[in-house]
Protein backbone atom coordinates (compact mmCIF):
# COMPACT_ATOMS: atom_id res chain seq x y z
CA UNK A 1 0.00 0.00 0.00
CA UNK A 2 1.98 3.00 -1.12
CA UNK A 3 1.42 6.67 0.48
CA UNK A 4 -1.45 7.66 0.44
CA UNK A 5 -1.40 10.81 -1.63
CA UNK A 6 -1.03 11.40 -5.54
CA UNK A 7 0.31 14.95 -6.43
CA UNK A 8 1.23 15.43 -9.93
CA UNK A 9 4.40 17.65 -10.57
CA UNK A 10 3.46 20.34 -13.35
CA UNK A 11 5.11 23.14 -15.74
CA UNK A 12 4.60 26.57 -15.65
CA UNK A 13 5.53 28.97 -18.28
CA UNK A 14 6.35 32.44 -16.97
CA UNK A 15 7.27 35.39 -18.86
CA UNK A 16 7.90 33.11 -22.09
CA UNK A 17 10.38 31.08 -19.72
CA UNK A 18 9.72 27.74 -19.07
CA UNK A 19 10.94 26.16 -15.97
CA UNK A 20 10.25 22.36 -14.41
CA UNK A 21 8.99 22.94 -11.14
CA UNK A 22 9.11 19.63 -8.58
CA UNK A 23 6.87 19.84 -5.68
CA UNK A 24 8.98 19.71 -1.92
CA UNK A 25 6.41 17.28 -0.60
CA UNK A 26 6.39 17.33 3.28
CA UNK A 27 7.73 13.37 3.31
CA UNK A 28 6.22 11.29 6.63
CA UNK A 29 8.08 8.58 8.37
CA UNK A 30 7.03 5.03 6.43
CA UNK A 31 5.06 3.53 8.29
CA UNK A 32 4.24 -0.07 9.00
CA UNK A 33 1.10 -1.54 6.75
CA UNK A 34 -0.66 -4.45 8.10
CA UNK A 35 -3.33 -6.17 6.20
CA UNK A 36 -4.88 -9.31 7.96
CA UNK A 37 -7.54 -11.96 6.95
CA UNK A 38 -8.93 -14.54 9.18
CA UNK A 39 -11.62 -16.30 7.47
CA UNK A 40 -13.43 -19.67 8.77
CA UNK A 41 -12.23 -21.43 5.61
CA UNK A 42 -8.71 -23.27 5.13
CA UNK A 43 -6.26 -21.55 3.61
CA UNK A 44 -7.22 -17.87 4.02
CA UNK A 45 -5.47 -16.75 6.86
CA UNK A 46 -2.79 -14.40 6.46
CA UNK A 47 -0.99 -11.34 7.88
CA UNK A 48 1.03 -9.32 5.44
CA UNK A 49 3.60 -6.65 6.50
CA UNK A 50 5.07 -3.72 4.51
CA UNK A 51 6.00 -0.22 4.57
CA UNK A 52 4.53 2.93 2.89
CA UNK A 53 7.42 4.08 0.91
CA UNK A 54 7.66 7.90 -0.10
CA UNK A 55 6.01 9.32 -3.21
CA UNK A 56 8.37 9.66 -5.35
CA UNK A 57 9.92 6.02 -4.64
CA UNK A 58 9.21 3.90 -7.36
CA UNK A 59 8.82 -0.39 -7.41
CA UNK A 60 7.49 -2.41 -4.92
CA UNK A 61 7.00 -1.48 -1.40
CA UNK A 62 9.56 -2.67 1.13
CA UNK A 63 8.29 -6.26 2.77
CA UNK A 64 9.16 -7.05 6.60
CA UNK A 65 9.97 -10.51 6.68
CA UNK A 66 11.33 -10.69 10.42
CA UNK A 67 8.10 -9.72 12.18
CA UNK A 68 6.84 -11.48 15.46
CA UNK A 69 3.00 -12.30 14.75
CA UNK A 70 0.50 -14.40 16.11
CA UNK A 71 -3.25 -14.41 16.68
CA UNK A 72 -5.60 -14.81 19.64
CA UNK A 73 -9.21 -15.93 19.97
CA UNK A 74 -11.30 -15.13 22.45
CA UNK A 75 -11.08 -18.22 24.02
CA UNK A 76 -7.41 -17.52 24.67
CA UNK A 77 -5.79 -19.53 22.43
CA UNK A 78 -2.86 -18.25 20.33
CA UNK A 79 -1.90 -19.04 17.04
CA UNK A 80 1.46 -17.94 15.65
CA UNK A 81 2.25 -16.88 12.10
CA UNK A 82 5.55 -17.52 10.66
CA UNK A 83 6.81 -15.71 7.38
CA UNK A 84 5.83 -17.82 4.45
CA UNK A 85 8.64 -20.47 3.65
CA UNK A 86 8.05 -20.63 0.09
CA UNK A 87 8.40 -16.89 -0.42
CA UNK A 88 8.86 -15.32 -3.55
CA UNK A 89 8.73 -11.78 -5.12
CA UNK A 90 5.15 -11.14 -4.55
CA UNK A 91 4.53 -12.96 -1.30
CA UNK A 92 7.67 -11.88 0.53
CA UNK A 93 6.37 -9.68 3.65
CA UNK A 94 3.34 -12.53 3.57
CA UNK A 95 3.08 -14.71 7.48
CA UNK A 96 0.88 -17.79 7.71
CA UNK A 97 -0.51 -19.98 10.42
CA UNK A 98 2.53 -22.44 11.79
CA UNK A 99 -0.25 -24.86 12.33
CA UNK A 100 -3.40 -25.45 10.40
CA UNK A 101 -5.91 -22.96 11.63
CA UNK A 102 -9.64 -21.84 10.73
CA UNK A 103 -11.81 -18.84 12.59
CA UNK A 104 -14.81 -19.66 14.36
CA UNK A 105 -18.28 -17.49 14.04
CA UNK A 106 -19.16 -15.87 17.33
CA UNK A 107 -15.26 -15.71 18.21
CA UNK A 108 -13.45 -12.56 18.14
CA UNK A 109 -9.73 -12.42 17.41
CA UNK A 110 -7.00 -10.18 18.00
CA UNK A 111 -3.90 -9.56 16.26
CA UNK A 112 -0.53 -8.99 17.08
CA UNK A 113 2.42 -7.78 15.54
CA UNK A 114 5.81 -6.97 16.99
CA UNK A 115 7.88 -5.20 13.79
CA UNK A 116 10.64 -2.69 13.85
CA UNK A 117 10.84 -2.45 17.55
CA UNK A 118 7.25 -1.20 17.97
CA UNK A 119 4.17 -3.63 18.86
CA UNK A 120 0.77 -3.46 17.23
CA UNK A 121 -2.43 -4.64 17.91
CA UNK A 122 -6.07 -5.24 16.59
CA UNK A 123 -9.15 -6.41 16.88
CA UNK A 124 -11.86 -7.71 15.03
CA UNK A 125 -14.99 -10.04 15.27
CA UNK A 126 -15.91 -13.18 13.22
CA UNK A 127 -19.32 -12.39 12.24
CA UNK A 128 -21.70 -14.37 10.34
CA UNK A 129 -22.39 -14.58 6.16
CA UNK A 130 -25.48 -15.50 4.29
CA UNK A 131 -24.65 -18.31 1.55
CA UNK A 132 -25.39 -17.92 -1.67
CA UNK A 133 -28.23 -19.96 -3.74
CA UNK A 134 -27.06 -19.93 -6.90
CA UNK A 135 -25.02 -18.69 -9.55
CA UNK A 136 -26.39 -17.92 -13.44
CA UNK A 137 -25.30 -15.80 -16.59
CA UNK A 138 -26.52 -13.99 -19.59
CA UNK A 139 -25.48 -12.49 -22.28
CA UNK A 140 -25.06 -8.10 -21.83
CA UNK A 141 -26.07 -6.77 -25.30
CA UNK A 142 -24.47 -3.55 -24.89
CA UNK A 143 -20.92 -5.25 -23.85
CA UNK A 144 -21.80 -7.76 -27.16
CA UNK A 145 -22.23 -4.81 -29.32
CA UNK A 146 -19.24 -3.09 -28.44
CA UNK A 147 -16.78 -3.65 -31.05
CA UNK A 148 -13.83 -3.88 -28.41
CA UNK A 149 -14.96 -6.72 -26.71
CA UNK A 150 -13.62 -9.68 -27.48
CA UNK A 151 -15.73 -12.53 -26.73
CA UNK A 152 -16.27 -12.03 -22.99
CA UNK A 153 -19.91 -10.02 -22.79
CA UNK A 154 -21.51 -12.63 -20.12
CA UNK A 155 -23.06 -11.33 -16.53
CA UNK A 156 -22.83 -13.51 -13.79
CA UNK A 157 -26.07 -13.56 -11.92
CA UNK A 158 -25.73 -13.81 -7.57
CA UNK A 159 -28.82 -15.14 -5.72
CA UNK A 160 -29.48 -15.53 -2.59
CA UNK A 161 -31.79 -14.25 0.62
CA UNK A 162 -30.48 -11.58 2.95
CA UNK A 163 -31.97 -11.36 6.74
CA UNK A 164 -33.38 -7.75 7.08
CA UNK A 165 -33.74 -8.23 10.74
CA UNK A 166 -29.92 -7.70 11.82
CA UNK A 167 -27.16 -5.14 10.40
CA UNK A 168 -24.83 -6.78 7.75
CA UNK A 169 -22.13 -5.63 6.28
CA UNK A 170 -20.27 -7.40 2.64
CA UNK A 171 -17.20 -7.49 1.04
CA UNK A 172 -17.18 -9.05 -2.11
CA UNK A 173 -14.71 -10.61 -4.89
CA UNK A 174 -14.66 -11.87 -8.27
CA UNK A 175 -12.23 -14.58 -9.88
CA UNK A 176 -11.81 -15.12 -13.72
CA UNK A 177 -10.59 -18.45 -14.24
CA UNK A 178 -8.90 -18.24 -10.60
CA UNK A 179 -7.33 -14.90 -10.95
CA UNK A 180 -9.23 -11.85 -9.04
CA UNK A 181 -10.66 -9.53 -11.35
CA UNK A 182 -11.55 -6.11 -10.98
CA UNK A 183 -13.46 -3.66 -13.51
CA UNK A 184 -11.08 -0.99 -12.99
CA UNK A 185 -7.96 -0.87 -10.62
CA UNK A 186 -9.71 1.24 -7.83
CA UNK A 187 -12.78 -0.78 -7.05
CA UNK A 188 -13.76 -2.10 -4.25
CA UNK A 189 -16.80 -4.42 -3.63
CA UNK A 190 -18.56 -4.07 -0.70
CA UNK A 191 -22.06 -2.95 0.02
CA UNK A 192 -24.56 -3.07 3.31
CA UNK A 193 -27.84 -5.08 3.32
CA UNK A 194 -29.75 -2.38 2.93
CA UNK A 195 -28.22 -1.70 -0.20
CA UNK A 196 -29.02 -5.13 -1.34
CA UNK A 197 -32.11 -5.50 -0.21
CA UNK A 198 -34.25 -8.47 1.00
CA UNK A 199 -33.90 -10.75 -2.19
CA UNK A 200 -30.86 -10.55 -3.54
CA UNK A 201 -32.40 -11.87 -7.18
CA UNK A 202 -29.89 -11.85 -10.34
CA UNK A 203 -27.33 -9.16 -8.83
CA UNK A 204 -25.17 -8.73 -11.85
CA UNK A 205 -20.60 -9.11 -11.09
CA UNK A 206 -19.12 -6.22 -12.23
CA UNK A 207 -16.66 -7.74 -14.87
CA UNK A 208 -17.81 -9.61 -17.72
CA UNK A 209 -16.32 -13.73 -18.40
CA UNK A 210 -16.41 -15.72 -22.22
CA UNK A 211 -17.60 -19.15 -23.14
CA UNK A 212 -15.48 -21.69 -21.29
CA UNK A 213 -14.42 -19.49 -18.39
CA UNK A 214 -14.91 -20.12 -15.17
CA UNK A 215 -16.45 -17.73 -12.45
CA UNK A 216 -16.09 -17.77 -8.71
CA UNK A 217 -17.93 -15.37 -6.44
CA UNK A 218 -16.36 -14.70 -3.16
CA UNK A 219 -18.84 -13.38 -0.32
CA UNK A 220 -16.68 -12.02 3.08
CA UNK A 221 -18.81 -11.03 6.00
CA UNK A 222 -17.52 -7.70 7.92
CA UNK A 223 -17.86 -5.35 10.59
CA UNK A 224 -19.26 -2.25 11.21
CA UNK A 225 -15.08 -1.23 10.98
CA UNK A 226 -14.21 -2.93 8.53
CA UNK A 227 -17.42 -1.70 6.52
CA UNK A 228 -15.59 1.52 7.46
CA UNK A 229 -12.57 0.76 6.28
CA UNK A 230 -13.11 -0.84 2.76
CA UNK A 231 -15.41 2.54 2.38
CA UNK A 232 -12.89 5.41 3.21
CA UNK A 233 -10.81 3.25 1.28
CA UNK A 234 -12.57 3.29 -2.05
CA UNK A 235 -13.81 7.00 -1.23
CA UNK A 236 -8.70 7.52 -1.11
CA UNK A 237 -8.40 5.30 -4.42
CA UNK A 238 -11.37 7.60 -6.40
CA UNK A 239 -10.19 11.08 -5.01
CA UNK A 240 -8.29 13.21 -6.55
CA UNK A 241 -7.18 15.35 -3.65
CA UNK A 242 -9.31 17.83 -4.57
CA UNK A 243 -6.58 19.24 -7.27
CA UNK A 244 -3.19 20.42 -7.02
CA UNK A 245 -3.75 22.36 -4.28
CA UNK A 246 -6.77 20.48 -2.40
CA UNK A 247 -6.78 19.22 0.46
CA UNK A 248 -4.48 15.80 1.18
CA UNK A 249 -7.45 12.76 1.89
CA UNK A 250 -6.72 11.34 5.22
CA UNK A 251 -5.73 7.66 5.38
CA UNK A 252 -8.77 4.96 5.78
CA UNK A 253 -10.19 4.48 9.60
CA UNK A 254 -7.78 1.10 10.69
CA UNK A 255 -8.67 -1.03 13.43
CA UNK A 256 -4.66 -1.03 13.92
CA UNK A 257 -2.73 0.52 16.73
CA UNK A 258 0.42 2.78 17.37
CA UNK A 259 -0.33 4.44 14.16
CA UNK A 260 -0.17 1.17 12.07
CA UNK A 261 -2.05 1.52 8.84
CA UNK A 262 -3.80 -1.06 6.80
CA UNK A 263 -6.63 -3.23 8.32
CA UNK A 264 -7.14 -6.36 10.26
CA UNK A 265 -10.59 -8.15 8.55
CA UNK A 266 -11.76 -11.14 10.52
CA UNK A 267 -14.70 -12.85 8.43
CA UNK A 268 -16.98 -15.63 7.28
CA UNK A 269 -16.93 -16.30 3.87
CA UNK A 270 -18.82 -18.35 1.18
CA UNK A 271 -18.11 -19.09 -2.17
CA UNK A 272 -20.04 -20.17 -5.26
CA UNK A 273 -18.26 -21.04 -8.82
CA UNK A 274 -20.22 -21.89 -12.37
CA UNK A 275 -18.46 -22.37 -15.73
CA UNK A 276 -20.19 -20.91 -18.51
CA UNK A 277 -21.30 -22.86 -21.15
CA UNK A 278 -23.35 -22.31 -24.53
């Protein structure tokens, strides 16, 4: 997760003289990013640990790879994570349970991370998530008629039945053929249940799959926080800062202490996949 502001250096032309001006950015300390997942489903759980790099740094964000980190339920039992021992470019700075390990609805867990001398904590709870009946598709006739579409103009259709008696929060994400798949770069699927209403009948993914591919819906329950979270972060990726000289966006609401950015999401999830067919 890089800094989170996006200033654009500019030229002015004075007096017919034409000068490159570069913006002295007030720099901040990096700071440690922690993004956590603890789902109730095998092989989801994971802490990963970076740092926000300055804004004119370029490549990948620098990965801490000697962190102490380990969870606790609220039962009291604590489950280390160990940095991943097949690590490669783009999962160094990724820890996983030492021991097989799966959240538990009701249960709330906390997280915590000792990193660069400093200690941080959070907390989140495992709430429930409603499953989903069934997956379906159909053709979109305006993505068919547009001539730069190549072959993949099919919705997937989500069904299922939402409980308007309690306060739910989603997170949501799509797979193409097993790689996550976004419309654009900055989205971010999430909504509350009384944005979805009741019957959730022939909700329509965001991207668009071919003949032959295969789709997989992902479903995450969340938190009133993390609800928080996903939204101040979508409301960061779509800003513009107002312009040159707007004011800077503040970082997303974390659940994270000590000044620790990123988020610590603790959720149910369920899953549904379909493989489109003529």
């Amino acid at each position: 997760m890089r800094t989170f502001i996006a200033i654009a250096a500019s030229f002015f032309i004075l007096t017919a003289c034409e000068e490159t001006i570069k913006l002295d950015l007030k720099q901040s300390e990096p700071k440690i990013v922690i993004e956590g997942l603890v789902t109730d489903v095998d092989g989801y759980q994971s802490v990963k640990i970076t740092k926000s790099a300055p804004f004119y740094t370029g490549g990948p964000t620098p990965r801490i790879t000697d962190a102490i980190v380990y969870v606790t339920d609220s039962d009291g039992q604590e489950i280390a994570f160990v940095h991943n021992p097949n690590s490669h470019a783009d999962s160094s700075g990724i820890y996983v349970p030492a021991v097989p390990f799966v959240g538990v609805v009701g249960k709330s867990y906390t997280l915590h991370v000792e990193a660069e001398g400093k200690t941080y904590e959070a907390f989140d709870q495992l709430e429930p998530v409603i499953p989903m009946d069934s997956l379906k598709y159909k053709v979109d006739e305006d993505e068919k008629d547009d001539p730069e579409i190549a072959g993949k103009y099919y919705s997937v259709l989500m069904f299922a039945q939402e409980p308007q008696d309690q306060t739910n929060y989603y997170l949501f994400k799509f797979f193409r053929n097993d790689s996550l798949t976004y419309q654009n770069d900055t989205d971010i699927y999430f909504s509350d249940d009384k944005l979805l209403g009741e019957s959730i009948s022939g909700i329509e993914s965001p991207i668009y799959y071919g003949i032959n591919d295969k789709s997989r819906v992902e479903m995450f329950s969340l938190t009133r926080k993390g609800f928080v979270y996903f939204s101040d972060l979508s409301s960061l990726l779509n800003n513009d800062g107002g312009g040159m000289f707007g004011s800077i966006p503040a970082p997303p609401r974390t659940n994270i202490s000590n000044g620790g950015l990123g988020f610590f999401q603790v959720s149910s999830l369920k899953m549904a996949e379909i493989i489109l067919e003529e």
